[in-house]
Protein backbone atom coordinates (compact mmCIF):
# COMPACT_ATOMS: atom_id res chain seq x y z
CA UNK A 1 -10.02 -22.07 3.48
CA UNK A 2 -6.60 -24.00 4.34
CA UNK A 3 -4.59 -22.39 7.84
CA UNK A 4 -1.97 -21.28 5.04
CA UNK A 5 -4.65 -19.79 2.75
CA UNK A 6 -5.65 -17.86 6.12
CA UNK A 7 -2.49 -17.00 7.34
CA UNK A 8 -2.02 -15.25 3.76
CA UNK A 9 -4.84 -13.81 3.69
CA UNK A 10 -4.16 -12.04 7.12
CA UNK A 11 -1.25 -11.15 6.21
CA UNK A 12 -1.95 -9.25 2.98
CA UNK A 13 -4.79 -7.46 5.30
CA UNK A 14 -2.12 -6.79 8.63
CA UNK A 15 0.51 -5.47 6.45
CA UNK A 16 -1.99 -2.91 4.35
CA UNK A 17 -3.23 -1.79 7.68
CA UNK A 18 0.40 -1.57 9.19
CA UNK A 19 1.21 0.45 6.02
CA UNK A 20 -1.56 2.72 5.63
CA UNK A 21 -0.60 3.85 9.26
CA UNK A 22 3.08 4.48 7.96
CA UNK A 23 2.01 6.73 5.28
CA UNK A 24 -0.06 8.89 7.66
CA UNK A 25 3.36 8.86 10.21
CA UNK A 26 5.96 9.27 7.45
CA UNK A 27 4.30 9.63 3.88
CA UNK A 28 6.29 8.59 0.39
CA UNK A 29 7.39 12.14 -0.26
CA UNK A 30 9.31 12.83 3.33
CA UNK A 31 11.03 9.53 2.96
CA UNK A 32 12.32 10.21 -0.60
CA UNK A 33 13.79 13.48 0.88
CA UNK A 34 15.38 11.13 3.35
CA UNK A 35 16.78 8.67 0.09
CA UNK A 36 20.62 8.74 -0.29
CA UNK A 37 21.87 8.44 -3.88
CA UNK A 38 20.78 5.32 -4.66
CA UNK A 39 23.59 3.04 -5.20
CA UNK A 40 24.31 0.02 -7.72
CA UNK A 41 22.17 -2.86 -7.19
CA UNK A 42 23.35 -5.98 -7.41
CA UNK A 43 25.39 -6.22 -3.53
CA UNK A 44 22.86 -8.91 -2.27
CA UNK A 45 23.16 -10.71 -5.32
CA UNK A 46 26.92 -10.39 -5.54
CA UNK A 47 27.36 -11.41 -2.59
CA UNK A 48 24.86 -15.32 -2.50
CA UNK A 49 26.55 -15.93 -5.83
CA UNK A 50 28.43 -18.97 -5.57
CA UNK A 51 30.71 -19.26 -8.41
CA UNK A 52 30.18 -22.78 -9.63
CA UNK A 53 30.06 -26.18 -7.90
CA UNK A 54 33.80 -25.70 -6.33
CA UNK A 55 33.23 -22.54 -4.90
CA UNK A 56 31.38 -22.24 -1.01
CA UNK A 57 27.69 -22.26 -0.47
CA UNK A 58 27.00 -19.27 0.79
CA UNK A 59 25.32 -18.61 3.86
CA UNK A 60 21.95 -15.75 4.23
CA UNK A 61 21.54 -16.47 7.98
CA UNK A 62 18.33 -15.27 9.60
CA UNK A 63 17.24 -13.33 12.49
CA UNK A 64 14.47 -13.89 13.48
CA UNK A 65 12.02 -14.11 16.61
CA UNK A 66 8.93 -16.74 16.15
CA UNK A 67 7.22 -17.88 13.14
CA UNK A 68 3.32 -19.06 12.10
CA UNK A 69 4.41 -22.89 12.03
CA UNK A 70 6.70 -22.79 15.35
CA UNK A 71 5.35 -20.03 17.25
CA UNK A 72 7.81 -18.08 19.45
CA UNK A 73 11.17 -19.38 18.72
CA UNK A 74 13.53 -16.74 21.09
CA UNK A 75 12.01 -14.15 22.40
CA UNK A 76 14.75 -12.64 23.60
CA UNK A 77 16.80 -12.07 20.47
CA UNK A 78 18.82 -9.62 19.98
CA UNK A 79 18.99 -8.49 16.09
CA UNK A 80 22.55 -6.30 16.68
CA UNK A 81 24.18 -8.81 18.33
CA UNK A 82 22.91 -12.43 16.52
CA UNK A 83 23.53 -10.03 13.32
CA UNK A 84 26.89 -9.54 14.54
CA UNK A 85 27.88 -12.60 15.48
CA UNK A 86 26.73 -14.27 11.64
CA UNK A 87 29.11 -11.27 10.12
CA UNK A 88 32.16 -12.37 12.35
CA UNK A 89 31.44 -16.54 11.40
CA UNK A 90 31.45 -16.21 7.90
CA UNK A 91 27.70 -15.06 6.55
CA UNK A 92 28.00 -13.76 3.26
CA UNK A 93 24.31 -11.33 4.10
CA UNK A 94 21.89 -11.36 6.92
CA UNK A 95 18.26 -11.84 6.61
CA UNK A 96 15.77 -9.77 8.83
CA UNK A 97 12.69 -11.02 9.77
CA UNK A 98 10.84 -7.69 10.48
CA UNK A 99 6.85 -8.46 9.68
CA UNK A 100 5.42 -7.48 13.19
CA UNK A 101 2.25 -9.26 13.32
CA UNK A 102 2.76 -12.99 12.53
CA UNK A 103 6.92 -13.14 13.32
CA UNK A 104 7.06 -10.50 15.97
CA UNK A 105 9.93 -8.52 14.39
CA UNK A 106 10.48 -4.80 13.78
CA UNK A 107 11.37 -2.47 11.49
CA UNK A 108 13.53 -1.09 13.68
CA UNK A 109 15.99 -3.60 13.53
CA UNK A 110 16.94 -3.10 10.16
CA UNK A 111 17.46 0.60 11.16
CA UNK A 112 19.60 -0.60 14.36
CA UNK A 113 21.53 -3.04 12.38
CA UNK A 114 22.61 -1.27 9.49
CA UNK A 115 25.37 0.76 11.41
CA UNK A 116 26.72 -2.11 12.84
CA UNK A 117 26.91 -4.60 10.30
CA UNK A 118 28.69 -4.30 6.45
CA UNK A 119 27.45 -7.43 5.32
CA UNK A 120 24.41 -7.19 2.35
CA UNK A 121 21.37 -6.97 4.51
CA UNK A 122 17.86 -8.60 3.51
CA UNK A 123 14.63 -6.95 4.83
CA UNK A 124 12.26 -9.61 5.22
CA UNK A 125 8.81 -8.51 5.53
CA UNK A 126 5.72 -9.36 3.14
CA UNK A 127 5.63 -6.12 0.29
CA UNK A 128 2.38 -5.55 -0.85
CA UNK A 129 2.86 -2.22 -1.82
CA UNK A 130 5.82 0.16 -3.60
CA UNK A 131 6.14 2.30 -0.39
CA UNK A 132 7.98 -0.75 1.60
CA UNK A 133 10.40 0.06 -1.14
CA UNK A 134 11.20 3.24 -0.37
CA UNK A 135 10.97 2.58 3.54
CA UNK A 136 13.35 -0.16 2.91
CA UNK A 137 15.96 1.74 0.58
CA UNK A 138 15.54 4.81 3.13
CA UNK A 139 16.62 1.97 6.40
CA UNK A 140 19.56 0.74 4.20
CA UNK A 141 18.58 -2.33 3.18
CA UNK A 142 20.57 -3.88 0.14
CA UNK A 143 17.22 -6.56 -0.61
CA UNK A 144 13.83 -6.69 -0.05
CA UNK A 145 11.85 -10.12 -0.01
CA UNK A 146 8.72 -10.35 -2.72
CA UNK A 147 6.23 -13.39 -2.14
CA UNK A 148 5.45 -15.02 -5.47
CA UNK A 149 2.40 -16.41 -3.36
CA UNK A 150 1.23 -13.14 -2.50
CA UNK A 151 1.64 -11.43 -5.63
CA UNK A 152 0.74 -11.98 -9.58
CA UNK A 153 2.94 -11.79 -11.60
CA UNK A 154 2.50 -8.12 -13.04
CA UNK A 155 2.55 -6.86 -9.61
CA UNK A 156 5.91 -8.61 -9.32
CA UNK A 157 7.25 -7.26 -12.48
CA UNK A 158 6.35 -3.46 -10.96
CA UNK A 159 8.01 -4.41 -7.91
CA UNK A 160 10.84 -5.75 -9.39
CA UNK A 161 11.65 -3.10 -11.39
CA UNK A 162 10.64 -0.46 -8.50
CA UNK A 163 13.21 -1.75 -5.96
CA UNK A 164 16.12 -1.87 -8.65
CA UNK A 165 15.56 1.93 -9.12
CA UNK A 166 15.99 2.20 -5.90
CA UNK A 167 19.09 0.29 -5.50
CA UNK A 168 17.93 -2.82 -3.52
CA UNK A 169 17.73 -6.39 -4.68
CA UNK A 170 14.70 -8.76 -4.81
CA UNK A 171 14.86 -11.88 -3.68
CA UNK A 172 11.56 -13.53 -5.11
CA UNK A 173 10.36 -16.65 -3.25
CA UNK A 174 8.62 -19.69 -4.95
CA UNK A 175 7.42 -22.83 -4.08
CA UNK A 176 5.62 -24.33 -7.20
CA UNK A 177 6.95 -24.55 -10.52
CA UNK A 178 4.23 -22.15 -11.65
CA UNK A 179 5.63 -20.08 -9.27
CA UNK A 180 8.69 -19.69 -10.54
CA UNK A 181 8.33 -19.92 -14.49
CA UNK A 182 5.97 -16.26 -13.10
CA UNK A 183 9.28 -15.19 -11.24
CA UNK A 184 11.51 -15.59 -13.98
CA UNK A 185 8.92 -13.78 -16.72
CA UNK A 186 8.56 -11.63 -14.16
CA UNK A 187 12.50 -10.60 -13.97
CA UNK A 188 13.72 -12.14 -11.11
CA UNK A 189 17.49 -12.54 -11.03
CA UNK A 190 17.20 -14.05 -7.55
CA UNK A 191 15.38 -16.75 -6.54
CA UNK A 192 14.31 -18.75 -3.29
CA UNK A 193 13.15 -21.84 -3.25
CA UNK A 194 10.92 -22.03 -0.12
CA UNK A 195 10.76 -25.61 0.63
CA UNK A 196 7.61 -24.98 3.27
CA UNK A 197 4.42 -24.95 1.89
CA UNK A 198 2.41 -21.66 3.03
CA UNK A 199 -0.80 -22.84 2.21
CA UNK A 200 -0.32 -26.10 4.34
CA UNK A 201 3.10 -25.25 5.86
CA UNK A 202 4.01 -28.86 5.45
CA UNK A 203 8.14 -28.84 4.19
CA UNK A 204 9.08 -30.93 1.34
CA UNK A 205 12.81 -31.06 1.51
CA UNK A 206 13.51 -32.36 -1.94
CA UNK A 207 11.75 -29.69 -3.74
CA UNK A 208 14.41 -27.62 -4.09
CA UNK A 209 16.55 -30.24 -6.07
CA UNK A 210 13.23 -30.35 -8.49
CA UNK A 211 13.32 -26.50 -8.91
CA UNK A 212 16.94 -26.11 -8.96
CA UNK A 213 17.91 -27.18 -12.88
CA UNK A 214 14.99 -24.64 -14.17
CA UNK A 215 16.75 -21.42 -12.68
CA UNK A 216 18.48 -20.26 -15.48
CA UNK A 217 22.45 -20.20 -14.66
CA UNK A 218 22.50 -16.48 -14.43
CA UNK A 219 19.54 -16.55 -12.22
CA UNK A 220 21.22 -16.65 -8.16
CA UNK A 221 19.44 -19.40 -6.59
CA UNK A 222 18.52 -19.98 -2.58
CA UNK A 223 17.13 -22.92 -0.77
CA UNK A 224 14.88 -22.21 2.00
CA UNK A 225 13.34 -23.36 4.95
CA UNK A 226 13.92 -27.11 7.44
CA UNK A 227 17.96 -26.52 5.98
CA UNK A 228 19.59 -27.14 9.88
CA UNK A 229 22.17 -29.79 9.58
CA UNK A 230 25.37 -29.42 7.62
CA UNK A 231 25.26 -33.13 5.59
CA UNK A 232 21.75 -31.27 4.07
CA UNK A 233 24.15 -28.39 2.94
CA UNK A 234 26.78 -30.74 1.92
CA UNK A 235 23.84 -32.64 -0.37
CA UNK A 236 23.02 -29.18 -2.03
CA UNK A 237 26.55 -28.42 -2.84
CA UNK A 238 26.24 -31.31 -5.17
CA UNK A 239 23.31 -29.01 -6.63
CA UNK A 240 23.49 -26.04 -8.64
CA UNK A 241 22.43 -24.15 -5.53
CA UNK A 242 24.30 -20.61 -4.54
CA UNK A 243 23.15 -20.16 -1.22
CA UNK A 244 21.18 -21.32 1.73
CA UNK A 245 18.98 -18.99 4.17
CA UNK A 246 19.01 -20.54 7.58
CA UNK A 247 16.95 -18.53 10.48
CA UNK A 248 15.42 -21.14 13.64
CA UNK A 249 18.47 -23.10 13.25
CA UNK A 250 20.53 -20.15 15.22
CA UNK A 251 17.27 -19.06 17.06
CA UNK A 252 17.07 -22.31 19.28
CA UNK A 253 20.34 -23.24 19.26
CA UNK A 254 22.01 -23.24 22.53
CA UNK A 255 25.50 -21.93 21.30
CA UNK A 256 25.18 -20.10 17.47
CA UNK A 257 28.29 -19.35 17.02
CA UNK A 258 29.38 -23.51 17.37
CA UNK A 259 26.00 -23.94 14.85
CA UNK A 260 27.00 -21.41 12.38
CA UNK A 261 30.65 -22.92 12.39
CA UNK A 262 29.63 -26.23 11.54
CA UNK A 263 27.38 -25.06 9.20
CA UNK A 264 29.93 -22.76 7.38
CA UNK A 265 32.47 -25.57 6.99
CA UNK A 266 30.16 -27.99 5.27
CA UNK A 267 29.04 -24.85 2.51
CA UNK A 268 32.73 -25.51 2.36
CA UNK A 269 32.83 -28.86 1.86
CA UNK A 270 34.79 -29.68 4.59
């Protein structure tokens, strides 16, 4: 077995144990009593649409701690305030990194965010199962992230379906072109290409202008993964591409704020 086939593989297991020990803390019928009417869906997706090749890329910036590739990238970040900061230099939605195990985040950062922050916000964990949903809608996230590697393609559909009804977006991520033909049949309206592989985690940086002219126009596309300098943003505004999701850029950057300037002007075009 590959490291990536292993690293999925303990992943599925770490987040069913993780999750059978939230059901016994909090199970699916308390947090339903906790659900506020569930709103329109659609506010993550709104909100990466680009509008056609004049309009911005926009920007799905990422907090996040450490990842299986890099390891530990900041251990000292601070989800309010990096969360913050993208919201005041231009993000159009903020991604959370919350899986504990393998990226050392938290759930409770989405639930110490949301107060703070308007901007659509992304809970970025690995959902194996429909209660993540519900624990997601019940935190006030406005999308959830589904692994096309993790998942078939029925279980997508179900999950798909699930989270609209509860008034949160999936963002489905792909990396093959099997991948993402499943997506699609599945009913994905959002898409992200990941450009790292995670059964080698080797990055292929042109596979996203490979993918890109198969989402269907209605379809919100995202490019994921190695995107750090603006001229790579500046090549995929050239691209049918809506948005980019950028995370260890802003991690191990000395000054973020500078980073996520220069970035934002090149979605630009500047």
């Amino acid at each position: 077995m590959s490291r990536g086939a292993e690293f999925l593989a303990a992943i599925e297991s770490d987040r069913r144990k993780r999750v059978a020990e939230m059901k016994l803390a909090a199970p699916a019928h308390t947090l339903r009593a906790k659900l506020p009417p569930a709103p329109a869906n659609g506010r993550l997706e709104r909100a990466l649409r680009r509008g056609g090749k004049e309009g911005a890329i926009k920007l799905l910036c990422e907090v996040k701690r450490a990842s299986p590739s890099k390891g530990m990238l900041n251990e000292h970040v601070d989800p309010v305030a990096l969360a913050s900061l993208y919201e005041a230099g231009g993000a159009a939605a903020v991604s959370l990194v919350t899986e504990p195990d393998h990226f050392k985040g938290d759930l409770q950062w989405m639930t110490d965010v949301r107060p703070k922050v308007k901007l659509p916000l992304l809970l970025k964990d690995f959902v194996i199962d429909s209660y993540q949903l519900l624990d997601a809608a019940v935190r006030g996230a406005d999308g959830v992230l589904l692994l096309a590697a993790l998942l078939s393609e029925t279980e997508m559909q179900r999950l798909i379906g699930e989270a609209k009804l509860l008034g949160v977006d999936p963002l489905v991520e792909v990396h093959t072109l099997e991948e993402l033909h499943a997506s699609l049949r599945a009913g994905a309206n959002i898409i992200g290409i990941n450009h790292r592989n995670l059964h080698t985690f080797e990055l292929d940086m042109s596979l996203s202008a490979k993918l890109l002219p198969l989402i269907p126009p209605m379809v919100t596309a995202v490019a994921e993964s190695g995107i750090s300098h603006p001229d790579e943003i500046r090549k995929l505004r050239e691209t049918r591409c809506d948005a980019v999701l950028m995370g260890e850029v802003f991690a191990t950057a000395k000054d973020p704020a500078a980073t996520l300037a220069a970035l934002a002007a090149a979605a630009r075009g500047a």
